[in-house]
PDB file of N, CA and C in Angstrom:
ATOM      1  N   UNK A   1      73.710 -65.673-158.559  1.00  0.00           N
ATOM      2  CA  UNK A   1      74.698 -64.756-159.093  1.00  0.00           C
ATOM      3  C   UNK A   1      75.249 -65.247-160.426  1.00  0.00           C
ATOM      4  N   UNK A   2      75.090 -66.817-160.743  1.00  0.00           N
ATOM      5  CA  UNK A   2      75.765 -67.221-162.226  1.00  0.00           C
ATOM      6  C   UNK A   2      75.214 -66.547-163.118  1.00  0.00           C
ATOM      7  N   UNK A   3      73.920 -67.289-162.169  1.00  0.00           N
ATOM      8  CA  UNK A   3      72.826 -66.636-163.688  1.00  0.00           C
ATOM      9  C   UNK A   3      72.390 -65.538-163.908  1.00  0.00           C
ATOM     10  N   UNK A   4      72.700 -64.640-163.257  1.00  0.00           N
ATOM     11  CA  UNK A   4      72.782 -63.255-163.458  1.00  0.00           C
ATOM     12  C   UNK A   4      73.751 -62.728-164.741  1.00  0.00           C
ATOM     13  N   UNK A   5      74.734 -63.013-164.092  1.00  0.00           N
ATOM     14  CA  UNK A   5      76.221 -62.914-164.646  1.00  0.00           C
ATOM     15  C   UNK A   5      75.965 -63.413-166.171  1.00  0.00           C
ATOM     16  N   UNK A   6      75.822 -64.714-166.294  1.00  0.00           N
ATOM     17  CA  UNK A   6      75.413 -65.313-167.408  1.00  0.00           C
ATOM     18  C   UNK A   6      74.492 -64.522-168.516  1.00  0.00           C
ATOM     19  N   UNK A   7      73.035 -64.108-167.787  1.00  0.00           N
ATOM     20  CA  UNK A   7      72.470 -63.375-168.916  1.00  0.00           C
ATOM     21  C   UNK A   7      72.256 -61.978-169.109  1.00  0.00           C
ATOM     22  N   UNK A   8      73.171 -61.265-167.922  1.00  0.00           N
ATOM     23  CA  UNK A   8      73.665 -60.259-168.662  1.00  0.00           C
ATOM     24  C   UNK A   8      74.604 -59.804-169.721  1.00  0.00           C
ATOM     25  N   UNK A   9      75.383 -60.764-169.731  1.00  0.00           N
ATOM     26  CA  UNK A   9      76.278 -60.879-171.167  1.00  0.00           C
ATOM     27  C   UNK A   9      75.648 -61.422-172.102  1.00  0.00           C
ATOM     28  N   UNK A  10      74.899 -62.223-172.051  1.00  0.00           N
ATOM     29  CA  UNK A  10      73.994 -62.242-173.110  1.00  0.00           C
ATOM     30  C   UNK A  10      72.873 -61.661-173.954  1.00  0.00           C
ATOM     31  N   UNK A  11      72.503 -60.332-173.000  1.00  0.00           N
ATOM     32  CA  UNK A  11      71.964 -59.054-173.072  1.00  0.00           C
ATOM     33  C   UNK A  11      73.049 -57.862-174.082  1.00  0.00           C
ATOM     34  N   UNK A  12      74.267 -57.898-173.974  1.00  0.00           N
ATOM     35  CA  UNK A  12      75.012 -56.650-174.145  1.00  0.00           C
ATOM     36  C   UNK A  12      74.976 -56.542-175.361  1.00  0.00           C
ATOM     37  N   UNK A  13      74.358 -57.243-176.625  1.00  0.00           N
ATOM     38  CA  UNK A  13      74.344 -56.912-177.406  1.00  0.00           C
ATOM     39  C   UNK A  13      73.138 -56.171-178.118  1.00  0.00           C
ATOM     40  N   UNK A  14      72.236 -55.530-177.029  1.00  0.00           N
ATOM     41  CA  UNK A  14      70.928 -55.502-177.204  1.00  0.00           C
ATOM     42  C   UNK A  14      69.530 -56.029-177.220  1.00  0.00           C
ATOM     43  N   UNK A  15      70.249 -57.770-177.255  1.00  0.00           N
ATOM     44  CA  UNK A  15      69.030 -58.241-177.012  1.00  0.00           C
ATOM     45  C   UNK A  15      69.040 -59.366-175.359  1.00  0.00           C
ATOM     46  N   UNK A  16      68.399 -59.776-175.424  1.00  0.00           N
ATOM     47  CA  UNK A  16      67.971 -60.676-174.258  1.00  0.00           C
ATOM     48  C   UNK A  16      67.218 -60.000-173.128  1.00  0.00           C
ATOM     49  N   UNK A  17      67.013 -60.848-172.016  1.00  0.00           N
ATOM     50  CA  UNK A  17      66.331 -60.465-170.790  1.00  0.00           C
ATOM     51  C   UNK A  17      67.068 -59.127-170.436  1.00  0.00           C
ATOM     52  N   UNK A  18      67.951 -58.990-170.502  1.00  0.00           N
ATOM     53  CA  UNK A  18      68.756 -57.401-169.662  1.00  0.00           C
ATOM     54  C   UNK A  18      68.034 -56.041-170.954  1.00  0.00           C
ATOM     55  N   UNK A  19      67.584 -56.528-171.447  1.00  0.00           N
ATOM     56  CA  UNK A  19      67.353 -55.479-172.716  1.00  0.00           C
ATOM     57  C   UNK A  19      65.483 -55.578-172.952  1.00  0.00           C
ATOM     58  N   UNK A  20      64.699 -56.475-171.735  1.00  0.00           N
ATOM     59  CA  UNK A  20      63.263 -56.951-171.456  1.00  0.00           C
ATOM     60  C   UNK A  20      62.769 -55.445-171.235  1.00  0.00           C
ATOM     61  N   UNK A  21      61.971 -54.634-171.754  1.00  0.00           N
ATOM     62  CA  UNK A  21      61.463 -53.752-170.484  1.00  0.00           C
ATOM     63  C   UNK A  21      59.943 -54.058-169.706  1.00  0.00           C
ATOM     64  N   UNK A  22      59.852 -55.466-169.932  1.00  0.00           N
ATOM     65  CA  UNK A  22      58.574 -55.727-169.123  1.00  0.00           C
ATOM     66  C   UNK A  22      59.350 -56.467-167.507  1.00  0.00           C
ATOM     67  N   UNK A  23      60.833 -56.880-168.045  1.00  0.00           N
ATOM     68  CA  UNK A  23      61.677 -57.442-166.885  1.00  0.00           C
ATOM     69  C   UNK A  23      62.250 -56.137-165.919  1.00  0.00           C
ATOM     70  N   UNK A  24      62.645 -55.353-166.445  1.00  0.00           N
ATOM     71  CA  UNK A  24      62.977 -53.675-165.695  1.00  0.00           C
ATOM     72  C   UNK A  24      61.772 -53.054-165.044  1.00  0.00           C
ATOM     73  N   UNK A  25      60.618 -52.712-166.078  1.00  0.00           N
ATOM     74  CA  UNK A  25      59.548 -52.327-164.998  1.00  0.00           C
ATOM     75  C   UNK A  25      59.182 -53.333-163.820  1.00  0.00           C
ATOM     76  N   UNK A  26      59.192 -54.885-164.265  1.00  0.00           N
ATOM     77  CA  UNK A  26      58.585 -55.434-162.937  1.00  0.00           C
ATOM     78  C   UNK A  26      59.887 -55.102-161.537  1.00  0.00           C
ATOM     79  N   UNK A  27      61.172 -55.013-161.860  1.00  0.00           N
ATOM     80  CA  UNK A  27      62.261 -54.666-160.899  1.00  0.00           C
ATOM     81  C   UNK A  27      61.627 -53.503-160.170  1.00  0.00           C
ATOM     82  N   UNK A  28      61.313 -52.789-161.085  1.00  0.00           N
ATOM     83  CA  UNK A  28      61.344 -51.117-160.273  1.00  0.00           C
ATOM     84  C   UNK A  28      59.944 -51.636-159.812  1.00  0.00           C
ATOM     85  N   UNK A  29      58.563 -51.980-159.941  1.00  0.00           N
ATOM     86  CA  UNK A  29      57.612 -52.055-159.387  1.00  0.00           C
ATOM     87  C   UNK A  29      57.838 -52.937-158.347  1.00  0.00           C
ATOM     88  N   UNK A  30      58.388 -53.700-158.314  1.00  0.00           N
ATOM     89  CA  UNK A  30      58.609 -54.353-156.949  1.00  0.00           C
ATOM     90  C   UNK A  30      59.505 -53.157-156.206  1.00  0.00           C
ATOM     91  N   UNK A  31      60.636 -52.924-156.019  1.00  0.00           N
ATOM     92  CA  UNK A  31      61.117 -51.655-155.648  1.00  0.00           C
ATOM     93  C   UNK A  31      60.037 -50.392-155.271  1.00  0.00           C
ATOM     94  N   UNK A  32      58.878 -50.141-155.700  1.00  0.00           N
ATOM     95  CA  UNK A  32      58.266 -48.983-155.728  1.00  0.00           C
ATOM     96  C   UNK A  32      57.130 -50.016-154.692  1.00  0.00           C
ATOM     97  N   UNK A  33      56.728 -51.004-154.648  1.00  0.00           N
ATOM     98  CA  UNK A  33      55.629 -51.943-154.045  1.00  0.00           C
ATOM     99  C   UNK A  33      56.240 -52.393-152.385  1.00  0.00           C
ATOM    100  N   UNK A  34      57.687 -51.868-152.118  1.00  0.00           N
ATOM    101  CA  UNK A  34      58.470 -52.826-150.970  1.00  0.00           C
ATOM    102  C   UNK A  34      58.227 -54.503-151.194  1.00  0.00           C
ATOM    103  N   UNK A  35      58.582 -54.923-152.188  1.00  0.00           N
ATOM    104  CA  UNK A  35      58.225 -56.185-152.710  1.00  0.00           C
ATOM    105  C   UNK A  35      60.124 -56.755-153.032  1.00  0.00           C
ATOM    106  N   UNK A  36      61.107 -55.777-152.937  1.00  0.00           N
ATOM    107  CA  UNK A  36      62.433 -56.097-154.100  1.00  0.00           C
ATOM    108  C   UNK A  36      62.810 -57.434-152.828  1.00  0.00           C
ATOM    109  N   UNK A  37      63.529 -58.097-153.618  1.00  0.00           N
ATOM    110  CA  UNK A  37      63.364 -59.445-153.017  1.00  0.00           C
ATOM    111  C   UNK A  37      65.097 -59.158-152.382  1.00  0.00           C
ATOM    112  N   UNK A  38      64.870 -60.158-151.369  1.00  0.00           N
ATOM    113  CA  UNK A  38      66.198 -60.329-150.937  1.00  0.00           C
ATOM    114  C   UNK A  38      67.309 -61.275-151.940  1.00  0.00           C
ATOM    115  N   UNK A  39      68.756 -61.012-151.594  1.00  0.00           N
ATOM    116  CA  UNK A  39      69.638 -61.775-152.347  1.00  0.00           C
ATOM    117  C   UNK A  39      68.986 -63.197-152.423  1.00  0.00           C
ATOM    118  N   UNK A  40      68.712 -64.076-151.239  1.00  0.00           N
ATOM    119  CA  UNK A  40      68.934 -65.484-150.858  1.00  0.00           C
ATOM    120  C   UNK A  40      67.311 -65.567-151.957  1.00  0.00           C
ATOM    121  N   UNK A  41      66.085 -64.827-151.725  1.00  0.00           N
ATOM    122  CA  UNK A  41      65.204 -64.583-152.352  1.00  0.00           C
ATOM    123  C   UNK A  41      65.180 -64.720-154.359  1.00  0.00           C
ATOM    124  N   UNK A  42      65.587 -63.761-154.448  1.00  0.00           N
ATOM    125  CA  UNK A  42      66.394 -63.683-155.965  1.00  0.00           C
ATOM    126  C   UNK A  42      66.805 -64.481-156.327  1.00  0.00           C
ATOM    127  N   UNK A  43      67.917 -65.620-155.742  1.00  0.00           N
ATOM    128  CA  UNK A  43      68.926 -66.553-156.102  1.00  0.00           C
ATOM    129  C   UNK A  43      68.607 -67.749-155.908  1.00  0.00           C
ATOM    130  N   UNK A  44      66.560 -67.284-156.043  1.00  0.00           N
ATOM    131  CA  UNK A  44      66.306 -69.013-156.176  1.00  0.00           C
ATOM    132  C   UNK A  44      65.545 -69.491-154.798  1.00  0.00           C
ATOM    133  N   UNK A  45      65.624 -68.671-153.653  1.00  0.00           N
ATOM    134  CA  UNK A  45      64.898 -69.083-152.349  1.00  0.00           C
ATOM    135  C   UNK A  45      63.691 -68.459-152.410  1.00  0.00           C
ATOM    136  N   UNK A  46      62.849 -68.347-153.245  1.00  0.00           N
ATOM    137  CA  UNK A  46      61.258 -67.940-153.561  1.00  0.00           C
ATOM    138  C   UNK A  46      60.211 -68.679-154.235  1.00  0.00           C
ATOM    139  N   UNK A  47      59.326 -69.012-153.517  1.00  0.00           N
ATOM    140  CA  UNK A  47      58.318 -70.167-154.109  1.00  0.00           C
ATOM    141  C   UNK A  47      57.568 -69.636-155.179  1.00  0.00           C
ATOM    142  N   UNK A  48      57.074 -68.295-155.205  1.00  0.00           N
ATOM    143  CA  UNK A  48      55.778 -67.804-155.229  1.00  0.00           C
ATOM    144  C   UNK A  48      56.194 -67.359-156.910  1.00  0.00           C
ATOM    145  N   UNK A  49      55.515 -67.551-157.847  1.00  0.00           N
ATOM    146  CA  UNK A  49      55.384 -66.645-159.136  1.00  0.00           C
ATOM    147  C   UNK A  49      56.186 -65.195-158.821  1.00  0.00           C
ATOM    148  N   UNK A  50      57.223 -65.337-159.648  1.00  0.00           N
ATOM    149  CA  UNK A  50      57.937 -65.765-161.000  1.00  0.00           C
ATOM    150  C   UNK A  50      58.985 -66.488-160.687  1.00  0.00           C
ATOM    151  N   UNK A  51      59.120 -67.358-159.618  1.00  0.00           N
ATOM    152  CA  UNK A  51      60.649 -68.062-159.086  1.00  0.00           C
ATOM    153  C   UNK A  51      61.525 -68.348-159.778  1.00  0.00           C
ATOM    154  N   UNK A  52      61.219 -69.381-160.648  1.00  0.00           N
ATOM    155  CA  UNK A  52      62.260 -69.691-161.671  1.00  0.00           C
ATOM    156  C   UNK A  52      62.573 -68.404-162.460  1.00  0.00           C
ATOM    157  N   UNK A  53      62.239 -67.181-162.645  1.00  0.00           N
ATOM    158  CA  UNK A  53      62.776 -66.464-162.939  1.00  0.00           C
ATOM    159  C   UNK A  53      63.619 -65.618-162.728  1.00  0.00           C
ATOM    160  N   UNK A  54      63.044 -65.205-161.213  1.00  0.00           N
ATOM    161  CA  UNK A  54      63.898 -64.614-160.328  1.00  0.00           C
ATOM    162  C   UNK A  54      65.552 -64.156-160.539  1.00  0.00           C
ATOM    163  N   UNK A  55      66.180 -65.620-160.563  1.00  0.00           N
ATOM    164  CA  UNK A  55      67.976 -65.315-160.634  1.00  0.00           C
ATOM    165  C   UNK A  55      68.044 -64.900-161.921  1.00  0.00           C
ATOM    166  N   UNK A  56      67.489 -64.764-163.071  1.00  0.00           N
ATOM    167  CA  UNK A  56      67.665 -64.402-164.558  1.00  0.00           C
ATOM    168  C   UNK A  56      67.620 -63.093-164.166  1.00  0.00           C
ATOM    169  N   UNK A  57      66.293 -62.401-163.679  1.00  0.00           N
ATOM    170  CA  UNK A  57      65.577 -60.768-163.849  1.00  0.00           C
ATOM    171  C   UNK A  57      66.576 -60.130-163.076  1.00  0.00           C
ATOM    172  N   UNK A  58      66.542 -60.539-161.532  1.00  0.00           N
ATOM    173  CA  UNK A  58      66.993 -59.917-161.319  1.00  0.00           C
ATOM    174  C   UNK A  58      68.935 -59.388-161.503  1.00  0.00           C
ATOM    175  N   UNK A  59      69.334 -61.299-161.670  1.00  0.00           N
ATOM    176  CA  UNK A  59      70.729 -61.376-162.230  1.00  0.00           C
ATOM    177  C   UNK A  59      71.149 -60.365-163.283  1.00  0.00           C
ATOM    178  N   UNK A  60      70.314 -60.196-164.186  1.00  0.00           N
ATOM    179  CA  UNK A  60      70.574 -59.556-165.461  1.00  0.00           C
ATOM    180  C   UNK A  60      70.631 -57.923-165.560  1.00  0.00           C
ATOM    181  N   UNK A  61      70.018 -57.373-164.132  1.00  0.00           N
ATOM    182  CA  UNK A  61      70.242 -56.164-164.082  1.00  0.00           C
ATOM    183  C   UNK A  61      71.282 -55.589-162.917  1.00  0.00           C
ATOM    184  N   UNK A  62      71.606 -57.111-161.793  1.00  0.00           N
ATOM    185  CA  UNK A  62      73.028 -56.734-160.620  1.00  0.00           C
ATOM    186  C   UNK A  62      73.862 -56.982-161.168  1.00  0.00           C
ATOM    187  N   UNK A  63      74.011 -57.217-162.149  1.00  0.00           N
ATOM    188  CA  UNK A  63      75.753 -57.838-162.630  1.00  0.00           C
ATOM    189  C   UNK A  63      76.074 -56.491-163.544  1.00  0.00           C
ATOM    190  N   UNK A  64      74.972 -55.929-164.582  1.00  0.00           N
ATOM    191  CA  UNK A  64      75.548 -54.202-165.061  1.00  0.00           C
ATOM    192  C   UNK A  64      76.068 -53.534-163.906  1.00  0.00           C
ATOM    193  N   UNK A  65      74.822 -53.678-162.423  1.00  0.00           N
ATOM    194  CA  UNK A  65      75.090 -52.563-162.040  1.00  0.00           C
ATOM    195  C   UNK A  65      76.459 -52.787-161.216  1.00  0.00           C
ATOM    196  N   UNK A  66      77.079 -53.536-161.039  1.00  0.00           N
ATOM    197  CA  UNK A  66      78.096 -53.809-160.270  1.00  0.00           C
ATOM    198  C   UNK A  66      79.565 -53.521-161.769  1.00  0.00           C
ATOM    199  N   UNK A  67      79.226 -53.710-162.718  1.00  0.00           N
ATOM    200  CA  UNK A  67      80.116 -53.650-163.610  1.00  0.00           C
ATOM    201  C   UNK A  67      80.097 -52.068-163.494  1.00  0.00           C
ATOM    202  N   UNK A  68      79.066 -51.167-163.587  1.00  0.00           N
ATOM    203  CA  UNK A  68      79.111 -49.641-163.859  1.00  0.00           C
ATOM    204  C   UNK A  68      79.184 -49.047-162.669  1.00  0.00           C
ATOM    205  N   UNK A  69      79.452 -50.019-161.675  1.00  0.00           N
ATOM    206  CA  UNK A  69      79.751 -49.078-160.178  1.00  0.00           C
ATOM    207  C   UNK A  69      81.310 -49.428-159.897  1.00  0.00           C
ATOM    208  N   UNK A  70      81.686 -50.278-160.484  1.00  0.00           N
ATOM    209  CA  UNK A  70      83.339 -50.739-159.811  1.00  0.00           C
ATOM    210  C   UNK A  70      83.777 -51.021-160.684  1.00  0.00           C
ATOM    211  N   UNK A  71      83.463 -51.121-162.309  1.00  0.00           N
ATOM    212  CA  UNK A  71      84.434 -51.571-163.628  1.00  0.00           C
ATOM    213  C   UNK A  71      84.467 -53.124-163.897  1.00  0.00           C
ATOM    214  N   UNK A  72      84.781 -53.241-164.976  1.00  0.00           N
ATOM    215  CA  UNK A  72      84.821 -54.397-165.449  1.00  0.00           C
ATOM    216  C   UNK A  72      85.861 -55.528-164.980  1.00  0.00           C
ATOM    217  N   UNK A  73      87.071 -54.616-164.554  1.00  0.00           N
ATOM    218  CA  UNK A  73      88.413 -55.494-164.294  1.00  0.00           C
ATOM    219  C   UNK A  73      87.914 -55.903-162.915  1.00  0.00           C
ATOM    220  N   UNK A  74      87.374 -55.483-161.796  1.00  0.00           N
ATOM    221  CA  UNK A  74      86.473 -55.987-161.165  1.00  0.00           C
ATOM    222  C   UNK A  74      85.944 -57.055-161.283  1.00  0.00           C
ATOM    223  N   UNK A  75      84.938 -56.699-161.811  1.00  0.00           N
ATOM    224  CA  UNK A  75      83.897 -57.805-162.203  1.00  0.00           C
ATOM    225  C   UNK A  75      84.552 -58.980-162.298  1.00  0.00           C
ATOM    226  N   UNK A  76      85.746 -58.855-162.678  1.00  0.00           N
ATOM    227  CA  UNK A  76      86.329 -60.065-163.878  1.00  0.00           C
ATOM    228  C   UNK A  76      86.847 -60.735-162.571  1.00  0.00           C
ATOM    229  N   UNK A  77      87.749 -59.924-161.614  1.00  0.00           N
ATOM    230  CA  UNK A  77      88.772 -60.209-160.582  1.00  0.00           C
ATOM    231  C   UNK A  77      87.126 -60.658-159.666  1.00  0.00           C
ATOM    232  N   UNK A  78      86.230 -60.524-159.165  1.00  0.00           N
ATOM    233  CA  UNK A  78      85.359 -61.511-158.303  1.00  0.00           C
ATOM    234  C   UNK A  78      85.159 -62.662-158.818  1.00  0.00           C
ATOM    235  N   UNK A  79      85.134 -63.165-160.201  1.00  0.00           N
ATOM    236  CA  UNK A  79      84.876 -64.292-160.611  1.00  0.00           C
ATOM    237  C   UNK A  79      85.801 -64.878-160.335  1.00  0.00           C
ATOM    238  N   UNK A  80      86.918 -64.277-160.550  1.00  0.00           N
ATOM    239  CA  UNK A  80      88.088 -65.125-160.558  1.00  0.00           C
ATOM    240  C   UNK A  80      88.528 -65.609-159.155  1.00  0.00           C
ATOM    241  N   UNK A  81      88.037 -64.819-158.035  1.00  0.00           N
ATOM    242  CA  UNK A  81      87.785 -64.897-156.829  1.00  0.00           C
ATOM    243  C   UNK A  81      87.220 -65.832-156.201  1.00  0.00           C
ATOM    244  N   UNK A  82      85.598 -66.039-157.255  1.00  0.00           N
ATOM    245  CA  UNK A  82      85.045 -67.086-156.488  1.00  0.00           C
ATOM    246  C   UNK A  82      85.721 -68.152-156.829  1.00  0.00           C
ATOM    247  N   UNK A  83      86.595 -68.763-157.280  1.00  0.00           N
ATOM    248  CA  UNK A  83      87.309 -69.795-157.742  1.00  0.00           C
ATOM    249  C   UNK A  83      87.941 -70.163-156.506  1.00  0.00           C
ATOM    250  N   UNK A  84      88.077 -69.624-155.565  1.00  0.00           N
ATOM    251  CA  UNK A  84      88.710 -69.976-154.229  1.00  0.00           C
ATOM    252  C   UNK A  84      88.128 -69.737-153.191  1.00  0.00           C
ATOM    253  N   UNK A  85      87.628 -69.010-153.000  1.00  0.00           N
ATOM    254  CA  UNK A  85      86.503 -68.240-151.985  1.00  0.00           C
ATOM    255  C   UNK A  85      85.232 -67.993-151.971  1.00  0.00           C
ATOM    256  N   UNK A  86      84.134 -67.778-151.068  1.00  0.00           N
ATOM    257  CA  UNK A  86      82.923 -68.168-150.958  1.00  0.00           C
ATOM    258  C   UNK A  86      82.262 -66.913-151.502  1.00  0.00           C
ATOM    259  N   UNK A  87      81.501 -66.781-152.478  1.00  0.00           N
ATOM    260  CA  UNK A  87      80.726 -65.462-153.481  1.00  0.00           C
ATOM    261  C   UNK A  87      80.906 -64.223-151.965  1.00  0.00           C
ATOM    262  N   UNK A  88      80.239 -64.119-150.746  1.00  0.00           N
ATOM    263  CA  UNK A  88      80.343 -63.214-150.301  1.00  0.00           C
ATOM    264  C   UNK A  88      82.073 -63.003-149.760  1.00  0.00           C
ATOM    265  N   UNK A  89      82.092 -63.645-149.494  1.00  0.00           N
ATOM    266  CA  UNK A  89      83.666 -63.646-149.036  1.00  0.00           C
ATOM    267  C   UNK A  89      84.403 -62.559-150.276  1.00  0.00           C
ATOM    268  N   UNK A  90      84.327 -63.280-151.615  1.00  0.00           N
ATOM    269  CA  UNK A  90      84.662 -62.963-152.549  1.00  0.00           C
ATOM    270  C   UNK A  90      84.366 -61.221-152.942  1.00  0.00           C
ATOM    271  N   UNK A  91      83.360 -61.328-152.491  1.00  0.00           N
ATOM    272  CA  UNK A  91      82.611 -59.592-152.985  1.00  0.00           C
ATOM    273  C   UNK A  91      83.100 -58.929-151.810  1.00  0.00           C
ATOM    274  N   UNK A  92      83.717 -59.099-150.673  1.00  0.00           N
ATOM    275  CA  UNK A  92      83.920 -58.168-149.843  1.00  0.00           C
ATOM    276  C   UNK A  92      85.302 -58.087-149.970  1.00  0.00           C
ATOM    277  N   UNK A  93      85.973 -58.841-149.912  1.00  0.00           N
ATOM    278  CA  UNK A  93      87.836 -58.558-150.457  1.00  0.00           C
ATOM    279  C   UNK A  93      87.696 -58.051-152.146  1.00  0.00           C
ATOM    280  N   UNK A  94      87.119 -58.118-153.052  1.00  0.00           N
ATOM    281  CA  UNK A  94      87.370 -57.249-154.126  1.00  0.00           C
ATOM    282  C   UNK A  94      86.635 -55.988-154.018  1.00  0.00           C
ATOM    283  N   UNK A  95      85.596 -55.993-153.650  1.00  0.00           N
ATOM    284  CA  UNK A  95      84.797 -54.571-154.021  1.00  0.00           C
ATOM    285  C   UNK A  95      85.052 -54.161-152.179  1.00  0.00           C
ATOM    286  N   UNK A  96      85.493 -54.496-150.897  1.00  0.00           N
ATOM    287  CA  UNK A  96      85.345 -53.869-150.103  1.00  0.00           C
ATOM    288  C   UNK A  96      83.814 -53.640-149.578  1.00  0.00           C
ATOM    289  N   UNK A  97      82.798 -54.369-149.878  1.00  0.00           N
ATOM    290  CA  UNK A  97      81.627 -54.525-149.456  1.00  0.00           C
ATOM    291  C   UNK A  97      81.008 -55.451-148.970  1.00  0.00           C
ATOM    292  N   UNK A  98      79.847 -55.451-148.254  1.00  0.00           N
ATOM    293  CA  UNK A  98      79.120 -57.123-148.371  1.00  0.00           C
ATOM    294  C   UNK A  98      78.061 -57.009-149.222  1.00  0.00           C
ATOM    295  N   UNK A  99      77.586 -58.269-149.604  1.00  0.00           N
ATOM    296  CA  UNK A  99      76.691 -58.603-150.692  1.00  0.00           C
ATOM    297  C   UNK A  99      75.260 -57.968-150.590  1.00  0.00           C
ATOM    298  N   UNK A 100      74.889 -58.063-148.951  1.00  0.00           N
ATOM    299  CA  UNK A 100      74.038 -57.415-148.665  1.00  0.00           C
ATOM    300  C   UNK A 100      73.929 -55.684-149.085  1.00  0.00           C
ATOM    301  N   UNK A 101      75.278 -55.278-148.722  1.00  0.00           N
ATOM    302  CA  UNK A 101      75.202 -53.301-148.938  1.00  0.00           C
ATOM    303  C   UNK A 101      75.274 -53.010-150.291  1.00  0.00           C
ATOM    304  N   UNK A 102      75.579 -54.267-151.648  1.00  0.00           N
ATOM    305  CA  UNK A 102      75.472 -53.820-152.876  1.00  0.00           C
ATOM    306  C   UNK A 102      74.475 -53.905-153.436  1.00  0.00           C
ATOM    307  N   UNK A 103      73.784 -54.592-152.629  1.00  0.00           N
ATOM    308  CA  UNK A 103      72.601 -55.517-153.308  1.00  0.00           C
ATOM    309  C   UNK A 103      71.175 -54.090-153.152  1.00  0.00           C
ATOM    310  N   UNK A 104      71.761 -53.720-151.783  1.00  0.00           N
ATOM    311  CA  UNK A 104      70.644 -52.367-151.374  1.00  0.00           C
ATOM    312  C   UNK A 104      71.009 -51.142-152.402  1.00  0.00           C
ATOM    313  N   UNK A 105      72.229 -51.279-152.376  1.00  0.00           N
ATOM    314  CA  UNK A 105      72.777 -50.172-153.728  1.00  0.00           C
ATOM    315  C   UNK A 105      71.970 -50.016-155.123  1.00  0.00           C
ATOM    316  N   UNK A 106      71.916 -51.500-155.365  1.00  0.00           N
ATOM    317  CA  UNK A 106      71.285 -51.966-156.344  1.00  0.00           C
ATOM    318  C   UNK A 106      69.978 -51.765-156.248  1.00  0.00           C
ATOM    319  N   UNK A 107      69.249 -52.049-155.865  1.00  0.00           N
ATOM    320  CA  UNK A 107      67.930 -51.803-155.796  1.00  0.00           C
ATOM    321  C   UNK A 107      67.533 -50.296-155.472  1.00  0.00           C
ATOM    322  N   UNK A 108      68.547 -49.498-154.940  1.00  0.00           N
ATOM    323  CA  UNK A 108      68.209 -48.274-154.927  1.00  0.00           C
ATOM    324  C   UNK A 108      68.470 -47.766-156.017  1.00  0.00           C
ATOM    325  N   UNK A 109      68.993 -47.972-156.526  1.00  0.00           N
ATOM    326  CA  UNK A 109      69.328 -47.316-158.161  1.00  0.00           C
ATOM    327  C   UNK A 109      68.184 -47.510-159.332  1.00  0.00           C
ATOM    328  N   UNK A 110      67.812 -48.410-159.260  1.00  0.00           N
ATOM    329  CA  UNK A 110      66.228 -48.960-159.871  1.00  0.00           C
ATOM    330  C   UNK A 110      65.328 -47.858-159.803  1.00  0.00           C
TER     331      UNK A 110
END
């Protein structure tokens, strides 16, 4: 989730991985293949080609979509969250969800 977080702001200016479209089509083709990886998957628990990439690709496109589904002051208030509390913990007292039901959100939107 850092590194998500991380290089999607580093995207917003047009460039970087969030702005890849060889990184977006492979999202949706995995999505379209039943291939979209799980959170624990994504965040680094995947051996297999593209692993080390994984928390970037897919980071770089859950952290928009969570910004354009619940706002930025959000966004801002989970970080500030995890500062005390455990990332899911954290995502279910601010957004009222678990990590798991955003994460399916997410990938359905793809």
């Amino acid at each position: 989730m850092v590194e998500g977080g991380t290089t999607s702001f580093e995207s917003s200016w047009g460039f970087g991985r969030g702005n890849d479209p060889f990184i977006l089509s492979y999202l949706r083709q995995e999505v379209l293949e039943g291939r979209f990886k799980t959170v624990g998957a994504a965040s680094g628990g995947y051996a297999d080609f593209p692993s080390g990439n994984l928390p970037y690709w897919y980071g770089c496109y859950f952290s928009p979509f969570l910004i354009e589904t619940y706002g930025i002051e959000k966004y801002a208030l989970l970080w500030r969250t995890t500062l005390l509390l455990p990332f899911p913990t954290a995502m279910a007292k601010v957004y009222g969800t678990t990590v798991q039901e955003a994460w399916n959100a997410f990938g359905q939107s793809l």
